[in-house]
Protein backbone atom coordinates (compact mmCIF):
# COMPACT_ATOMS: atom_id res chain seq x y z
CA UNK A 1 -13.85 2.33 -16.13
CA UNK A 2 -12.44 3.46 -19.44
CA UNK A 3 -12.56 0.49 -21.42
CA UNK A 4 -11.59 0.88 -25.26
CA UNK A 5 -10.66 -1.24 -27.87
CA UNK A 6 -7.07 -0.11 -28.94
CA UNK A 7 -5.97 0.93 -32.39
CA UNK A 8 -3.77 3.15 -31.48
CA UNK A 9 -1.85 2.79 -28.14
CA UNK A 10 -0.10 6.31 -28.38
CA UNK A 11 -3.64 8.02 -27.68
CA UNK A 12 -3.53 5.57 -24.29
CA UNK A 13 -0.16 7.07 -22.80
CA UNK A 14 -0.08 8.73 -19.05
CA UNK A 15 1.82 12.12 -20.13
CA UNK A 16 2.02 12.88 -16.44
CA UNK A 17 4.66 10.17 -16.06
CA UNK A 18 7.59 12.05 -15.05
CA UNK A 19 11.04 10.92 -13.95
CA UNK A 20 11.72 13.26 -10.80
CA UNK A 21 14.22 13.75 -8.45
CA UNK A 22 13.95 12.31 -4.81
CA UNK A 23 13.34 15.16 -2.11
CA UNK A 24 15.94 13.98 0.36
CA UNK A 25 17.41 10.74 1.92
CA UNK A 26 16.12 10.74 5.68
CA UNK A 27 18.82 9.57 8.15
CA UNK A 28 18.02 6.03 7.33
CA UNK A 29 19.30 6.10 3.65
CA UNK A 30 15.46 6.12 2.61
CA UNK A 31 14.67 8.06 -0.84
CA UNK A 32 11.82 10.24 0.29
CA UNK A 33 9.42 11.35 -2.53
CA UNK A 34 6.53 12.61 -0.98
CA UNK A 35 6.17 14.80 2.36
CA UNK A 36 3.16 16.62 3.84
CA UNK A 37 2.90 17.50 7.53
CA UNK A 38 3.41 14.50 9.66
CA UNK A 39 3.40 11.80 6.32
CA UNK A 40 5.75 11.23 4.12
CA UNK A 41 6.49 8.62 0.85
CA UNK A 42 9.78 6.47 0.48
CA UNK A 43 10.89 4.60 -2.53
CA UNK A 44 13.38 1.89 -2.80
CA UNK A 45 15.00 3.17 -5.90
CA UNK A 46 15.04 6.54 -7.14
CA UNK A 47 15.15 5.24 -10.97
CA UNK A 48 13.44 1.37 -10.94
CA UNK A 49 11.32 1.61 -8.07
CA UNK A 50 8.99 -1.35 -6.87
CA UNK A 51 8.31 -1.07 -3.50
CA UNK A 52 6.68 2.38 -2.12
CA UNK A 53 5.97 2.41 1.99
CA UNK A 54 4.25 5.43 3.90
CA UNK A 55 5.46 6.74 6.83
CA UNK A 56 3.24 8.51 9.77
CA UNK A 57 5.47 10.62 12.08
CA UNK A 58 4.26 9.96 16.09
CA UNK A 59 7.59 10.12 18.06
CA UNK A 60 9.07 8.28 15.62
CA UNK A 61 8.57 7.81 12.13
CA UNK A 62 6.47 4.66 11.54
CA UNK A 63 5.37 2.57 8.31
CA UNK A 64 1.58 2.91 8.19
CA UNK A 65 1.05 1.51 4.07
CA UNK A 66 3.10 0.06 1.69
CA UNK A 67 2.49 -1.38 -2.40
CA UNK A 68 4.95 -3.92 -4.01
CA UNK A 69 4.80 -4.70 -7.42
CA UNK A 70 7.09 -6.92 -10.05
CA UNK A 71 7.87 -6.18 -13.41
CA UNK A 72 7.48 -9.02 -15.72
CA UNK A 73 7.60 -9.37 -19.28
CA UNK A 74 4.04 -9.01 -21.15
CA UNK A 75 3.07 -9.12 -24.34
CA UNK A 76 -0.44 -7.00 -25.37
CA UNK A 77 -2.30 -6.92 -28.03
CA UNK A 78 -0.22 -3.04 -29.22
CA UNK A 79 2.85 -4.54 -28.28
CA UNK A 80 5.04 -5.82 -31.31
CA UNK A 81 7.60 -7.87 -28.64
CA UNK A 82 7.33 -8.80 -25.11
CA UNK A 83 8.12 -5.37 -23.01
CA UNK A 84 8.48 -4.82 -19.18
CA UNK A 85 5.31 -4.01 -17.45
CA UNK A 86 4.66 -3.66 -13.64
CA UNK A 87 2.40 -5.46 -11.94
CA UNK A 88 0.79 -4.49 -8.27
CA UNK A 89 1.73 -7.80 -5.93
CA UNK A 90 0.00 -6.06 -3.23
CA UNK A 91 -1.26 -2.15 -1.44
CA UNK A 92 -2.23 -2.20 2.06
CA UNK A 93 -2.88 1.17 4.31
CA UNK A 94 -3.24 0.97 7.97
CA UNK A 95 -7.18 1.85 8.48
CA UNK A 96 -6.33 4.95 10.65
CA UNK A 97 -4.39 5.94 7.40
CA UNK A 98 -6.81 5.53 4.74
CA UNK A 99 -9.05 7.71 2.77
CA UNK A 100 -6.62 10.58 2.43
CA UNK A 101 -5.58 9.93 -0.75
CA UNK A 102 -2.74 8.43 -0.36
CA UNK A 103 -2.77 5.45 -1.97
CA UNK A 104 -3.23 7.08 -5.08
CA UNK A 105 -0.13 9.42 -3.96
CA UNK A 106 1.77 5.92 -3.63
CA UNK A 107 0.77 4.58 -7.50
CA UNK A 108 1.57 8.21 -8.24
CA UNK A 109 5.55 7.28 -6.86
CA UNK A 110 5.48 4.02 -8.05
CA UNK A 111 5.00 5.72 -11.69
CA UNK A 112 7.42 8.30 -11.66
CA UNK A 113 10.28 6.43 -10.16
CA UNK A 114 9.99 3.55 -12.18
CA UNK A 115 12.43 2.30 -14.30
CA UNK A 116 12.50 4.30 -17.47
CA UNK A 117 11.99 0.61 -19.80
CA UNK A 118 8.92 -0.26 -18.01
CA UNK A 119 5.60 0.20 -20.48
CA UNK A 120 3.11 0.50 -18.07
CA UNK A 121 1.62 -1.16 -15.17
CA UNK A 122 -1.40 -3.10 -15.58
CA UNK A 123 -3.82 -5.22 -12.84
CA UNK A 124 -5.30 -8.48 -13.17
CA UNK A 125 -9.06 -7.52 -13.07
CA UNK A 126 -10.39 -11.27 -11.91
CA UNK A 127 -7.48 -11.25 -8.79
CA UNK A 128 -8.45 -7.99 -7.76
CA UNK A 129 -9.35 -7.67 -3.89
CA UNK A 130 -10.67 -4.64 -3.14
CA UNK A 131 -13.23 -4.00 -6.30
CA UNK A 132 -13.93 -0.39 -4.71
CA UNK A 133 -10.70 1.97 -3.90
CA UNK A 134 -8.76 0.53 -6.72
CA UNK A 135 -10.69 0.77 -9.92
CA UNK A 136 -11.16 4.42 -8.61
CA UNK A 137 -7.30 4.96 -8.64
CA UNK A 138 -6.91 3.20 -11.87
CA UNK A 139 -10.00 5.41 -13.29
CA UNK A 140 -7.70 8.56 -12.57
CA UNK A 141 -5.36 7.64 -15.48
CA UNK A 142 -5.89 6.51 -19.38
CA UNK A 143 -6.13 3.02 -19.52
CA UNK A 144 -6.92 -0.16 -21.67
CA UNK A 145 -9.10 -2.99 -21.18
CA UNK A 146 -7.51 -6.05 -22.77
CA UNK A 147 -9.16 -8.95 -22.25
CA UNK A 148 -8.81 -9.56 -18.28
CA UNK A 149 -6.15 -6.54 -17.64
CA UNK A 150 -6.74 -3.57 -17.10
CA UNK A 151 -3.04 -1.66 -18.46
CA UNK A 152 -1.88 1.83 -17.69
CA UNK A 153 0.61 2.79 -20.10
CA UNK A 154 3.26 5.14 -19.71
């Protein structure tokens, strides 16, 4: 777990956050963000997204995962006002689904398509579930320990 002190929050920031373009809206309306083979990623908002599902294609295309989270306003230790963060409500993938990476695919989407005044996204560290798969997503970006929260920042 990277876990430093901050002094300077600039060194902290996720240069891969990118704004991007959706892919294509599927037949449904759905913004999809994400396809490979029979999967594919939908977000709810091209530009303040906070709900990400994945889809599995059998006949039809079917929701196999899905993360929500909430901005709120925060206030960290770097932070001279209270500024929007996300926070992860929930992530669940369908076993069948999992260990393909796509979770991480999903906080990847979540990132990107977020709205552009969000700081970062940050997790609770006592409320957290599943002490395995997510600290290994959240160890693929630069983050800060602060107190309790572990905070991506964007």
């Amino acid at each position: 777990m990277n876990n430093h002190k901050v002094k300077n929050w600039k060194q902290f920031l996720n240069e891969s956050r990118q704004h991007k373009e959706i892919l294509h809206q599927d037949k449904y309306g759905n913004n999809v963000v994400f396809e490979n083979g029979d999967y594919r990623i939908v977000v709810n908002s091209p530009t303040n997204a906070t709900y990400i599902s994945l889809w599995f294609k059998e006949n039809e295309w079917v929701k196999v995962g899905s993360l929500y989270a909430d901005i709120s306003e925060r206030r960290f230790d770097w932070d001279t006002d209270f500024e929007k963060y996300l926070k992860i409500s929930s992530i669940e993938i369908k076993p069948e689904h999992r260990g393909k990476g796509f979770s991480t695919k999903m906080y990847d989407a979540l990132i990107n398509y977020s709205n552009p005044k969000v700081k970062g996204l940050y997790s609770y560290l006592p409320d957290r579930v599943n002490k395995k798969q997510i600290p290994r997503i959240y160890n693929r970006y630069k983050t800060v320990i602060e107190n309790d929260y572990q905070v991506i920042l964007f």
